[in-house]
Structures are given as structure tokens and as C-alpha cells.
Protein backbone atom coordinates (compact mmCIF):
# COMPACT_ATOMS: atom_id res chain seq x y z
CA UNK A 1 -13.28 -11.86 83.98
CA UNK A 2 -14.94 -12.87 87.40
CA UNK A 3 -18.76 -14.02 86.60
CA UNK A 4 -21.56 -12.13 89.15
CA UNK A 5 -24.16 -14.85 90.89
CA UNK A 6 -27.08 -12.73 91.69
CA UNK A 7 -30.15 -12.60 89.80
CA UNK A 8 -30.18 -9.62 87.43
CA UNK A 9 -31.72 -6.33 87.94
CA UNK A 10 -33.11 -4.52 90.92
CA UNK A 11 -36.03 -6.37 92.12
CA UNK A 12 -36.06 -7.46 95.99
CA UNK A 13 -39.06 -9.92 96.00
CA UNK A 14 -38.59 -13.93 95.01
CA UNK A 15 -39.81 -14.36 91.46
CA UNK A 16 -41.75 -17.98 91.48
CA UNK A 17 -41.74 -20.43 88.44
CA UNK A 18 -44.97 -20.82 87.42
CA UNK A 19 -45.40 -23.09 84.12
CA UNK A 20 -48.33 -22.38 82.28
CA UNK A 21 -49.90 -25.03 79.98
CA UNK A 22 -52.05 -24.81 76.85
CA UNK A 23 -55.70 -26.85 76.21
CA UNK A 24 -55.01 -26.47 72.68
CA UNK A 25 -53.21 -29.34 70.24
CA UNK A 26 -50.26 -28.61 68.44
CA UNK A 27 -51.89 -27.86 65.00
CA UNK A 28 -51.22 -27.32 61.47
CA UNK A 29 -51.46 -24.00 59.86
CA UNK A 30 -54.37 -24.37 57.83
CA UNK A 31 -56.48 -24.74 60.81
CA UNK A 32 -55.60 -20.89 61.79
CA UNK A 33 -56.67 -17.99 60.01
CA UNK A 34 -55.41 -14.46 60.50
CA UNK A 35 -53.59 -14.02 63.49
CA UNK A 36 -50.37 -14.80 61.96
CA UNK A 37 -50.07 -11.55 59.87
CA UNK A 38 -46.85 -10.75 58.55
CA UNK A 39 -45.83 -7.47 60.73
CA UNK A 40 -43.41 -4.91 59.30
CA UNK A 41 -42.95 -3.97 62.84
CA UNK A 42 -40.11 -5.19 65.53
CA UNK A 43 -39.72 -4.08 69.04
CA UNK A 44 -37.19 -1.46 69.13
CA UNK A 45 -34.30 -1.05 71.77
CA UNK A 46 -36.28 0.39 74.40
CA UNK A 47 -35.10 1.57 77.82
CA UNK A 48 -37.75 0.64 79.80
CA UNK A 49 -37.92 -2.42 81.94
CA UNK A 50 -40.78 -5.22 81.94
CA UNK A 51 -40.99 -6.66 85.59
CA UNK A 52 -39.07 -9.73 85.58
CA UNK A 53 -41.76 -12.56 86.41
CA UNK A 54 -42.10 -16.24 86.04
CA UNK A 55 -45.36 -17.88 83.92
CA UNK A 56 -47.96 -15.52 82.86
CA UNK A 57 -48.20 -12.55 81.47
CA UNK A 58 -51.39 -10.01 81.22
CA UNK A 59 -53.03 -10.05 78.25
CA UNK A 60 -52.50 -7.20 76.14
CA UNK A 61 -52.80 -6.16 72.78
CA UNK A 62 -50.16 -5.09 70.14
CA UNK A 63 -50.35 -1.33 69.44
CA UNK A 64 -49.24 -2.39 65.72
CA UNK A 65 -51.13 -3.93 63.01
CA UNK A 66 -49.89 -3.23 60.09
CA UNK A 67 -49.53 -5.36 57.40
CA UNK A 68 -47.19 -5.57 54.58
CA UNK A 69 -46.29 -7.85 51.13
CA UNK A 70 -43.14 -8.30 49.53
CA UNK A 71 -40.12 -7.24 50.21
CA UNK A 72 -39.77 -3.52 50.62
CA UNK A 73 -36.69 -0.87 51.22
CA UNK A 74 -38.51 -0.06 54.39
CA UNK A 75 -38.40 -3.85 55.29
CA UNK A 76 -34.41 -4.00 54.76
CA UNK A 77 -34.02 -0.64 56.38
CA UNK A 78 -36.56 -2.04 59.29
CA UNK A 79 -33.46 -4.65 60.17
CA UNK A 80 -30.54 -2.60 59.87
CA UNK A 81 -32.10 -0.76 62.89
CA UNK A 82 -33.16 -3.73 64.86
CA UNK A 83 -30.01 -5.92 63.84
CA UNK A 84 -26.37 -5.53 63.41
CA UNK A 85 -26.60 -5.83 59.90
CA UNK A 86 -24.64 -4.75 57.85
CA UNK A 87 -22.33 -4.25 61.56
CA UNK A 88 -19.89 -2.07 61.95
CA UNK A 89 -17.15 -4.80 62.39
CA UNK A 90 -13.57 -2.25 63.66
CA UNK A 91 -11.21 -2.46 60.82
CA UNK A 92 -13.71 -1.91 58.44
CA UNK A 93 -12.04 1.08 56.95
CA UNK A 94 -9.19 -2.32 56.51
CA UNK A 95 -8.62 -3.84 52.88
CA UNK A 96 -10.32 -7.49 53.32
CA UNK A 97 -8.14 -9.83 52.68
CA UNK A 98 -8.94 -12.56 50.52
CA UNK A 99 -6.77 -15.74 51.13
CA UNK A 100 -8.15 -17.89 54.58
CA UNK A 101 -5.59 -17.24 58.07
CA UNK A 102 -3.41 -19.72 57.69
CA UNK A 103 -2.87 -19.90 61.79
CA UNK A 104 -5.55 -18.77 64.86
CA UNK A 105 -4.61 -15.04 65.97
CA UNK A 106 -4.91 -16.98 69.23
CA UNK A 107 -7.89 -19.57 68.88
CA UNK A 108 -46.44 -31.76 54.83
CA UNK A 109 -45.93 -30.75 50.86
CA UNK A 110 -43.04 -29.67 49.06
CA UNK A 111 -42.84 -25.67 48.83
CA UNK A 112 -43.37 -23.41 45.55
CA UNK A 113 -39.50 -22.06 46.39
CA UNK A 114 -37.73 -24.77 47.13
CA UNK A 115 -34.70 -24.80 44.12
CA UNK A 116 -32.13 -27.25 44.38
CA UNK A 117 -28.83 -27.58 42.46
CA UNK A 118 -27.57 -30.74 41.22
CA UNK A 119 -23.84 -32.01 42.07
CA UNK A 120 -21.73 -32.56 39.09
CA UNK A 121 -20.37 -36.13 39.89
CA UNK A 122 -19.09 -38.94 37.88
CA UNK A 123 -20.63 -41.30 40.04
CA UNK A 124 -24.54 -41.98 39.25
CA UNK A 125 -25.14 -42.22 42.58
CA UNK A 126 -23.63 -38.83 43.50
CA UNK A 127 -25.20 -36.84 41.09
CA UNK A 128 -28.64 -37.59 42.58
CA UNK A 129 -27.41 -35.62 45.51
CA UNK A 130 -28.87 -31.44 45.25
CA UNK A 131 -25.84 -29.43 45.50
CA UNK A 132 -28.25 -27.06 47.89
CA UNK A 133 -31.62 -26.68 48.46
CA UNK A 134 -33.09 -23.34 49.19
CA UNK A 135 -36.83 -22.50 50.53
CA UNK A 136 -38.34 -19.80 51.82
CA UNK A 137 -39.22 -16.62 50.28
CA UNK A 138 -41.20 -13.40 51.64
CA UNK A 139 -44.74 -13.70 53.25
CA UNK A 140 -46.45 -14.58 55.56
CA UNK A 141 -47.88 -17.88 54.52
CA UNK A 142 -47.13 -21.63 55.68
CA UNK A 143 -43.20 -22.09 54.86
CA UNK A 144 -42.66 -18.21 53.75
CA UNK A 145 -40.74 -16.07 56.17
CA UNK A 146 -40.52 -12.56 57.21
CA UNK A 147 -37.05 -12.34 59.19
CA UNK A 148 -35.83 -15.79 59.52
CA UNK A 149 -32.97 -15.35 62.01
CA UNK A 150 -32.61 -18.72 64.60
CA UNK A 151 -32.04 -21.42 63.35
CA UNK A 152 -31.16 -25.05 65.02
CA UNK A 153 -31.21 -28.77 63.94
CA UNK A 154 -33.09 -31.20 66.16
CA UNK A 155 -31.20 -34.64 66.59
CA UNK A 156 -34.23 -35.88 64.49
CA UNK A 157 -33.08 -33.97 61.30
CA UNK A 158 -35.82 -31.32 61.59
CA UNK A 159 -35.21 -27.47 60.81
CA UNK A 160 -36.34 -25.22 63.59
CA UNK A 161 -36.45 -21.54 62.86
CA UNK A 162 -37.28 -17.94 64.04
CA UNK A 163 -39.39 -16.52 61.94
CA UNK A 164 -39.24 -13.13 63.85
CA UNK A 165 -41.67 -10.54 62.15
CA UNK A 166 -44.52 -13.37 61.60
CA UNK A 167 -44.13 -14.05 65.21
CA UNK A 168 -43.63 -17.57 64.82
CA UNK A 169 -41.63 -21.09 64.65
CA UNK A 170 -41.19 -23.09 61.39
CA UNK A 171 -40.43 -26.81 61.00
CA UNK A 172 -39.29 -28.40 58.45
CA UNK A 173 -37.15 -31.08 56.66
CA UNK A 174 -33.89 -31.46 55.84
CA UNK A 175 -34.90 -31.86 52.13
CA UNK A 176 -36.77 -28.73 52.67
CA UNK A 177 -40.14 -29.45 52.57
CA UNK A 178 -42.89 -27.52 55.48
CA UNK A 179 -43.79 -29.78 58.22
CA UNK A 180 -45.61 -27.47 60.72
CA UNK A 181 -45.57 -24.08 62.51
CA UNK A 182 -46.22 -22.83 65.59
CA UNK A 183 -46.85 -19.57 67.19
CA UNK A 184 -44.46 -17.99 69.31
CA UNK A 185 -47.29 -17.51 72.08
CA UNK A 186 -46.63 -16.67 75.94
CA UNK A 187 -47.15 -19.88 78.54
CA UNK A 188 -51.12 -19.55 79.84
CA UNK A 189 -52.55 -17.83 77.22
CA UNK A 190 -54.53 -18.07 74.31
CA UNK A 191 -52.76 -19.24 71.36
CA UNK A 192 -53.01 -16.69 68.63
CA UNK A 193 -53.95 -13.58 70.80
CA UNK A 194 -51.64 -10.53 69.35
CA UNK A 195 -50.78 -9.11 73.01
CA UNK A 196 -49.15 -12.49 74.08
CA UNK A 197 -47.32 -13.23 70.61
CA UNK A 198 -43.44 -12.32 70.91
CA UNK A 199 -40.76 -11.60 68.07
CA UNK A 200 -38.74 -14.90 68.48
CA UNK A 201 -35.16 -13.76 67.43
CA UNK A 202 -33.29 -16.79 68.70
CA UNK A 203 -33.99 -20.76 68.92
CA UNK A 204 -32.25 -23.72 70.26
CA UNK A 205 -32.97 -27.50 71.06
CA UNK A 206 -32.12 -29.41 74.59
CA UNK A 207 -30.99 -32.93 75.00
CA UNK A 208 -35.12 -33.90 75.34
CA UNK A 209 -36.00 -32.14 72.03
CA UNK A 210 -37.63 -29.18 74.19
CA UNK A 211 -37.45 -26.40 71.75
CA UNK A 212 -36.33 -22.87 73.54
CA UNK A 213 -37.05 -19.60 72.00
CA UNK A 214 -36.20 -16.21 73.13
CA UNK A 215 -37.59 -13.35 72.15
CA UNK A 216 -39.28 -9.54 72.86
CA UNK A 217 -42.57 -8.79 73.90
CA UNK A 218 -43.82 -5.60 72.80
CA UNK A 219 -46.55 -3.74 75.26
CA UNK A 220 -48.68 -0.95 74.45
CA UNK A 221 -47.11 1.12 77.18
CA UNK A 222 -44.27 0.71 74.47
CA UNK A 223 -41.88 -1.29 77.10
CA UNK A 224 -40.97 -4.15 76.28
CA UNK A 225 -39.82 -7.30 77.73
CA UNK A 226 -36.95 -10.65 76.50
CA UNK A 227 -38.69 -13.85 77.20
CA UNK A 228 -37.59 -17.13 76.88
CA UNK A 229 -40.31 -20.06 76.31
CA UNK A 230 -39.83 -23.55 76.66
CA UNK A 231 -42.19 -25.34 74.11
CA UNK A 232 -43.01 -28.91 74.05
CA UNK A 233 -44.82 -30.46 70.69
CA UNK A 234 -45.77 -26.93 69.64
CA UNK A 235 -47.01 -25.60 73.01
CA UNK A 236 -45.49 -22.98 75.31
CA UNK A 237 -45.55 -24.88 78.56
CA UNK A 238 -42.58 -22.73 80.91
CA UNK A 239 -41.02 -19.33 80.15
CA UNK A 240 -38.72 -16.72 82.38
CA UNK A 241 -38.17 -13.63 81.55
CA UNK A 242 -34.46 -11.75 81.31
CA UNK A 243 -34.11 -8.54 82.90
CA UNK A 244 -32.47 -6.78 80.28
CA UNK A 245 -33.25 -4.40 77.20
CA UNK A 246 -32.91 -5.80 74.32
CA UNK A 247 -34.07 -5.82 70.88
CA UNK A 248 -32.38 -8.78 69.59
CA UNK A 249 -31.49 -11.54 71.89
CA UNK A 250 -29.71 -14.79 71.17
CA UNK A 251 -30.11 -17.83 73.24
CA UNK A 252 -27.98 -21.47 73.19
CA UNK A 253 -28.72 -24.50 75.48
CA UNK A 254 -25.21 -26.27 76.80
CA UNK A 255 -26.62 -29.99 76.35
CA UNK A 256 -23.78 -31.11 78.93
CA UNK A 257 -25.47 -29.04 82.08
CA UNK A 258 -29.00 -28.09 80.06
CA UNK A 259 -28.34 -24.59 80.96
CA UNK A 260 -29.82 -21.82 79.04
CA UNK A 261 -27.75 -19.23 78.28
CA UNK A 262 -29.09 -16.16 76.67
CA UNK A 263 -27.14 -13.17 75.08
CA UNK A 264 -28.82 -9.40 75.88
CA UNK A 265 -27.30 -6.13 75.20
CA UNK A 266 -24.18 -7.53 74.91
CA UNK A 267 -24.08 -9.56 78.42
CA UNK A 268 -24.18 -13.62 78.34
CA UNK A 269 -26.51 -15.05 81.51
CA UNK A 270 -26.76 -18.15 81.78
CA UNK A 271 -30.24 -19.87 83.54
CA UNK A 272 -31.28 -23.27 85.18
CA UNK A 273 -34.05 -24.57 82.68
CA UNK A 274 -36.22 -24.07 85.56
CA UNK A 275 -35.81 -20.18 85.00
CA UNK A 276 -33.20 -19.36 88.40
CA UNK A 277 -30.79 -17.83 87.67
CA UNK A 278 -27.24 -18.68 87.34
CA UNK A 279 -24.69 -16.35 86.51
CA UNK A 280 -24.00 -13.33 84.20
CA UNK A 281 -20.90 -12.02 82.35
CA UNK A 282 -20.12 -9.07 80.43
CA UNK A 283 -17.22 -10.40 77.48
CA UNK A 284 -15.91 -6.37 76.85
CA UNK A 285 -17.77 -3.69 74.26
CA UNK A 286 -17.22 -5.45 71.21
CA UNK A 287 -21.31 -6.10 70.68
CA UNK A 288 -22.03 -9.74 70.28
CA UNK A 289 -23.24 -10.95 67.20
CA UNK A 290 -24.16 -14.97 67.81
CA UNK A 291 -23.48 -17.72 70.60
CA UNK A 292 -23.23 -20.97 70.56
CA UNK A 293 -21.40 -23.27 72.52
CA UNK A 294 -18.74 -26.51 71.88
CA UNK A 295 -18.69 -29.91 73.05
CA UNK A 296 -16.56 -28.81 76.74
CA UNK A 297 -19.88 -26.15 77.46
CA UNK A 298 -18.00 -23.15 76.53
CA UNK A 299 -19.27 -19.92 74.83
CA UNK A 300 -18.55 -19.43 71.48
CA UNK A 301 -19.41 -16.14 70.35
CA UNK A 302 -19.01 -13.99 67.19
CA UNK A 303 -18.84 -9.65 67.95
CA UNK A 304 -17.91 -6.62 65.86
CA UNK A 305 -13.99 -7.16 66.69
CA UNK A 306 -14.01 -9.36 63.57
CA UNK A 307 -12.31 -12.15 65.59
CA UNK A 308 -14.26 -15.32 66.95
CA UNK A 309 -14.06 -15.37 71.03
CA UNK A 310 -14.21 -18.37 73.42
CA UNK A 311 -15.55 -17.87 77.07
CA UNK A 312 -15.78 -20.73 79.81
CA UNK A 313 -18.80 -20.11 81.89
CA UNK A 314 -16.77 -18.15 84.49
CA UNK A 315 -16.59 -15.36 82.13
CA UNK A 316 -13.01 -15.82 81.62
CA UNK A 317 -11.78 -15.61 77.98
CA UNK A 318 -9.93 -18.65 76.68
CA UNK A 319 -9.48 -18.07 72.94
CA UNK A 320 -9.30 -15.62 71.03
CA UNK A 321 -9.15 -16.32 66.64
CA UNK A 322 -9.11 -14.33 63.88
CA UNK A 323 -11.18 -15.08 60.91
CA UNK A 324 -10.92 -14.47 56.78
CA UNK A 325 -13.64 -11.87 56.66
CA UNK A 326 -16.78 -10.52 58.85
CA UNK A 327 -18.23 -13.53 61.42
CA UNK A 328 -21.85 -13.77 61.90
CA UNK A 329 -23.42 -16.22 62.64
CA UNK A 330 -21.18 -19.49 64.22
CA UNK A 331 -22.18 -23.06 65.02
CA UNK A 332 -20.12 -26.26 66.22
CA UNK A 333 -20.36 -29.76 65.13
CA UNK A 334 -18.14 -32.84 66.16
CA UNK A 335 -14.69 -33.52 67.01
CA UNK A 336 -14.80 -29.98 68.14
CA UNK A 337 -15.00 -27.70 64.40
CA UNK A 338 -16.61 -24.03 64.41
CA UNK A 339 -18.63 -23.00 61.74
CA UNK A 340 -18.07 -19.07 60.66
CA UNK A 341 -20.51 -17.39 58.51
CA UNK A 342 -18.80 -14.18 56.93
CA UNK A 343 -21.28 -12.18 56.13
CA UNK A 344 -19.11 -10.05 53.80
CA UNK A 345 -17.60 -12.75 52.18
CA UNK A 346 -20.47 -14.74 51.32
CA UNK A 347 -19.31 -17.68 52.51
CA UNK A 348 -19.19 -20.43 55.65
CA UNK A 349 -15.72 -20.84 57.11
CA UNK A 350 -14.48 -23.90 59.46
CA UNK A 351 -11.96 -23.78 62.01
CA UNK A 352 -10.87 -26.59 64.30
CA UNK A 353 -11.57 -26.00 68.47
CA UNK A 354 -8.39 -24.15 68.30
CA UNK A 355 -9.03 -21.97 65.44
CA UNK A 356 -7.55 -23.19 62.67
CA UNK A 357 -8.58 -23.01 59.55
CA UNK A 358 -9.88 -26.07 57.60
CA UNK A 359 -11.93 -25.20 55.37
CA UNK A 360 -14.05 -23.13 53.49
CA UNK A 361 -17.34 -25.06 52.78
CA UNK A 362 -19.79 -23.61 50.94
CA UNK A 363 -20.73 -20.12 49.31
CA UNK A 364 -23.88 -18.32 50.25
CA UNK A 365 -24.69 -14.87 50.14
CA UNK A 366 -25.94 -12.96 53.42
CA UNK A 367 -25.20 -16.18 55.37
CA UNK A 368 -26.79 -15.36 58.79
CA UNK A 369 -27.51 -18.29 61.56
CA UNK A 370 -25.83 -21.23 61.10
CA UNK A 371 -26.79 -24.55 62.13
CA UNK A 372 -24.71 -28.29 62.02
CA UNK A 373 -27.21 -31.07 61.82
CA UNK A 374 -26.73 -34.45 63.36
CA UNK A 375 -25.97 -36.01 59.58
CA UNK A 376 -23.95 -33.34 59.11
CA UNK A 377 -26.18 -31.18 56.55
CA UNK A 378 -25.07 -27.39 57.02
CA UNK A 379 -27.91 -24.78 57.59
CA UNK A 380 -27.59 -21.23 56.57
CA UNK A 381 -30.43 -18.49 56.68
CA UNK A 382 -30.45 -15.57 54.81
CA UNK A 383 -32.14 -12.42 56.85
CA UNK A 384 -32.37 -10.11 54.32
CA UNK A 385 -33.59 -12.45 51.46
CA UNK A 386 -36.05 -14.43 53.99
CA UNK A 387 -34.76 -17.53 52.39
CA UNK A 388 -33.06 -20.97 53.85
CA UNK A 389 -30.35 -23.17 52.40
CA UNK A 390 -29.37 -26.63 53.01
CA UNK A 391 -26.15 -27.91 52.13
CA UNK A 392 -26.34 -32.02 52.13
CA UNK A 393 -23.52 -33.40 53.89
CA UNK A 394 -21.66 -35.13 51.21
CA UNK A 395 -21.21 -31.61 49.44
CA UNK A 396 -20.37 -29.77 52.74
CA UNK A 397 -17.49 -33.23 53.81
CA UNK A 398 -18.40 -32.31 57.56
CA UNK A 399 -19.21 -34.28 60.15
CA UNK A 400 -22.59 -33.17 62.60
């Protein structure tokens, strides 16, 4: 599938990279008070177009401010609008099968929530070792979550996530506990101001620990724009925007080239980490669920086909592999593996580089993003239950 090289959309006139930078240290939770409300409110798919434009943003307000606690029918109904969840994978009206393919189709403090499940081992040593450790839980205080989506592993064994509907970024341990949050705030403005807070839906991590965030701004004119922010220690210091409606981007960094590469509305473009753009692709009308990408720089990418695609960055399909049940969210760790979420299923799948299947290695229900960690601890979020579970690596026998 040939790749185009112009910038997307319409616009005629250069847009400059400006890279905004914040007075303000990168700060623990306690010292903020409201402005991290938990909103029942995410930007919708809108049609309308927010001029594509490097560094700042005017400041403006959010039309919405209400408030909500616990978790709610409206809440789950909110995301089956805004998400593909449950999606409408084809073949759905299929039996599922229930045995794994046996060959590719072609390819701070401790937190109230935290559980963890001991391993059953003969050997003392073993048995120390939580079978999985979940945290989480609705809200919107320090270490609750309201729509944790994106998730990634930094190569220092901390927990980044998306925290979409508090409009913020989480850190914390791989034993679970709340290290620090940031807000999901626009390069050159006030930390904390509504207006310039966007719904992060997607979060990765560069060779330089830069964390990258993409997400939709919501205006009152009721457009709204996809932004990615680059954000050192906490602080939004560079951001583009992407020229494209819609109201649940994904974003991965390819740690070979450091190229950003951002799914919207079902089309992968790919950026310089300066914000120019690269290239864009459009992988058929299957709806894209996840990206990620492996250790060669391709895209892997789970859609509604029920099968788990492979794209090189000239758009052109390599592999194509069928999985056990419905993919979600998909990861990669070493020696080349792909991590499956089914969704469905309740369970995390891996396949080998060429799709096929090792393993199945661990149960979960709503498994959602999916992240590998550097010791090999698996990651899982769960959407719908605003919870997060670690599964230490000795349990999960994978290798980050």
C-alpha cells in the first residue's frame, strides 16, 4: 500500500515548532487542589477541524464541569461511545473457539486497592512472589483512575498511564505503589487551567525516557483537536498537533528511528519528534484498535478483523495472524514475541514475530492496554473497571 509524504490536511502556510516550557516544578499531588476533577465527559468524534499548529494553544475554558463518583451505567455507556468497546470484531455472529491456533493464518505510599495474590510454590522463596497485584479503583484521587487506557513501562520499571477522564498521567511502581501524577496540560500554559487540559488516550516512552502522550482537546466552539505532548520530568515542554478527527487516538514511539507514530480515525502517521511530518498510511476499513511496534520498527496493530496485522512503515502489509479470540490491546517484548489481549476471552495471548502461538500467560478480565516491562513484568489495564494489574515476571515466564 504506497505511503503519502505530505503533511496532512489542507493547510498551505508552514506550521513552525515552537516548544513551550513550564516555570512550574514537577510536583506531587497533594500540592494541587481541585483542578483535577474527575469528568464524566470525553470529547466526542467531532467533524470539525482544530488548525493544525505547533506550541501554544489559546487559552480556553472547558464548556463541561461536571463532576461525578463511582462508577455509574452512564460512565460504562460514556465509553462504549467514545471507544470500541465492546467492538464489533466481523465474525462475531462466529462460535468462539476455545482451543489457541495452533499455526499463524499468515503471521510515595502503598494504595488502599492494591490486592495481591500469592503464588502457590514449593519453594520458600517462590511463594513470596504475588501472583498479581492489582491497584486502581474509581475516583479521582492520587492513584484512583477514571478511564485508564495507555499504558507503557519506562526502562526504569515505572508504570506510565492515561488516565483519560481525570485528564491526567499516573506513575507508579512495579509493585504498585503511587509515585506521582501529572497533568496532561498543553506546552506554554498554566498547569492546571481546564481550557488547556486534554483527554490523554494514549502514552508511550522514547529511548531518553521523554514520555509522549496523545490526546483530544475539547474547545468550547465544540471542535476539537488530537495533540501530542512531549513531557520531560512532569512538564509539557513540545507538542504538534495531528490533523485528524478523532476521539480516541493511539500513539507508539519506534525507539530504532524515535519516530512518533500516531493512530487517528483509522490512519497510522508517523512524525519526526520535532513535530514534521513524515508519512501517513491508511491499513484498509477494519478500524484499528492498538499499535505498537517490534524490534525491526514495524507496526503492529490490532482492528475489528479479529486478526493481528503487521505494517512496515511504507504502508505495505507484511503479516497477517489470526488470534484465539477478540485482540485488543498488543505489546512486544524481546526476541521478537507479541502480546494479545482478548478482550472476550479474558485473557493475554503470546505469539512469536511470526505469529505463532506460545503461550497463553495470564487471565484477566477486560484486559485493555498492554505493556512488557524491561524485567519482564506484564501490564494489563482494565477500562471498564478503572483498575491495573501487574503480573511479576516469574509468574508470566516472559522475557521484557
Amino acid at each position: 500500500m504506497a505511503a503519502t509524504t505530505g503533511h496532512p490536511g489542507n493547510s498551505s502556510g508552514n506550521h513552525d515548532n515552537r516548544v513551550g516550557h513550564l516555570d512550574n516544578k514537577y510536583h506531587h499531588p497533594d500540592n494541587r487542589s481541585d483542578h483535577l476533577d474527575n469528568r464524566s465527559d470525553h470529547p466526542d468524534n467531532r467533524s470539525d477541524h482544530h488548525d493544525n499548529r505547533f506550541g501554544h494553544h489559546d487559552n480556553r475554558s472547558d464548556p463541561h464541569d461536571s463532576s461525578s463518583e463511582g462508577t455509574t451505567t452512564a460512565d460504562r455507556d460514556l465509553f462504549f461511545k467514545v471507544l470500541p468497546e465492546p467492538p464489533k470484531w466481523s465474525g462475531d455472529d462466529q462460535p468462539a473457539t476455545t482451543s489457541p491456533p495452533a499455526s499463524p493464518s499468515s503471521h510515595g505510599a502503598s494504595l488502599p486497592p492494591t490486592t495481591t495474590s500469592p503464588l502457590i510454590s514449593n519453594n520458600p522463596q517462590e511463594s513470596d512472589i504475588p501472583e498479581r497485584i492489582v491497584f486502581g479503583g474509581k475516583g479521582a484521587s492520587p492513584g484512583n483512575f477514571s478511564g485508564p487506557s495507555g499504558m507503557a513501562v519506562s526502562a526504569d520499571n515505572e508504570i506510565v498511564v492515561a488516565d483519560v477522564h481525570n485528564r491526567r498521567v499516573q506513575v507508579f511502581s512495579t509493585e504498585g505503589v503511587f509515585l506521582r501524577l501529572f497533568p496532561a496540560a498543553l506546552p506554554g500554559t498554566v498547569s492546571g487551567t481546564d481550557g488547556q487540559l486534554m483527554y490523554p488516550t494514549e502514552v508511550d516512552i522514547d529511548q531518553q525516557g521523554h514520555v509522549w502522550v496523545v490526546g483530544v482537546v475539547k474547545f468550547p466552539s465544540m471542535a476539537s483537536a488530537v495533540s501530542v505532548v512531549d513531557y520531560q520530568d512532569g512538564l509539557p515542554v513540545a507538542m504538534f498537533d495531528v490533523k485528524r478527527d478523532a476521539s480516541y487516538p493511539k500513539i507508539a514511539v519506534d525507539r530504532r528511528s524515535g519516530k512518533i507514530i500516531v493512530e487517528a480515525a483509522s490512519e497510522i502517521l508517523m512524525f519526526q519528534p520535532d513535530g514534521s511530518f513524515d508519512r501517513s498510511f491508511k491499513p484498509g476499513d477494519s478500524g484499528i484498535l492498538y499499535i505498537t511496534t517490534d524490534l525491526w520498527g514495524n507496526i503492529v496493530m490490532t482492528d475489528l478483523s479479529t486478526s493481528v496485522k503487521i505494517y512496515n512503515q511504507a504502508g505495505h502489509l507484511i503479516l497477517t495472524f489470526a488470534t484465539n479470540g477478540k485482540p485488543l490491546g498488543v505489546s512486544t517484548a524481546s526476541r521478537g514475541y507479541i502480546i494479545v489481549g482478548d478482550l472476550v476471552g479474558g485473557r493475554v495471548e503470546v505469539f512469536t514475530g511470526a505469529g505463532e502461538f506460545v503461550r497463553t500467560a495470564a487471565d484477566v478480565t477486560n484486559p485493555w492496554a498492554i505493556a512488557v516491562g524491561p524485567a519482564g513484568d506484564l501490564v494489563v489495564t482494565n477500562t471498564i473497571d478503572n483498575v491495573v494489574t501487574i503480573f511479576p515476571r516469574r509468574i508470566v515466564f516472559l522475557v521484557g
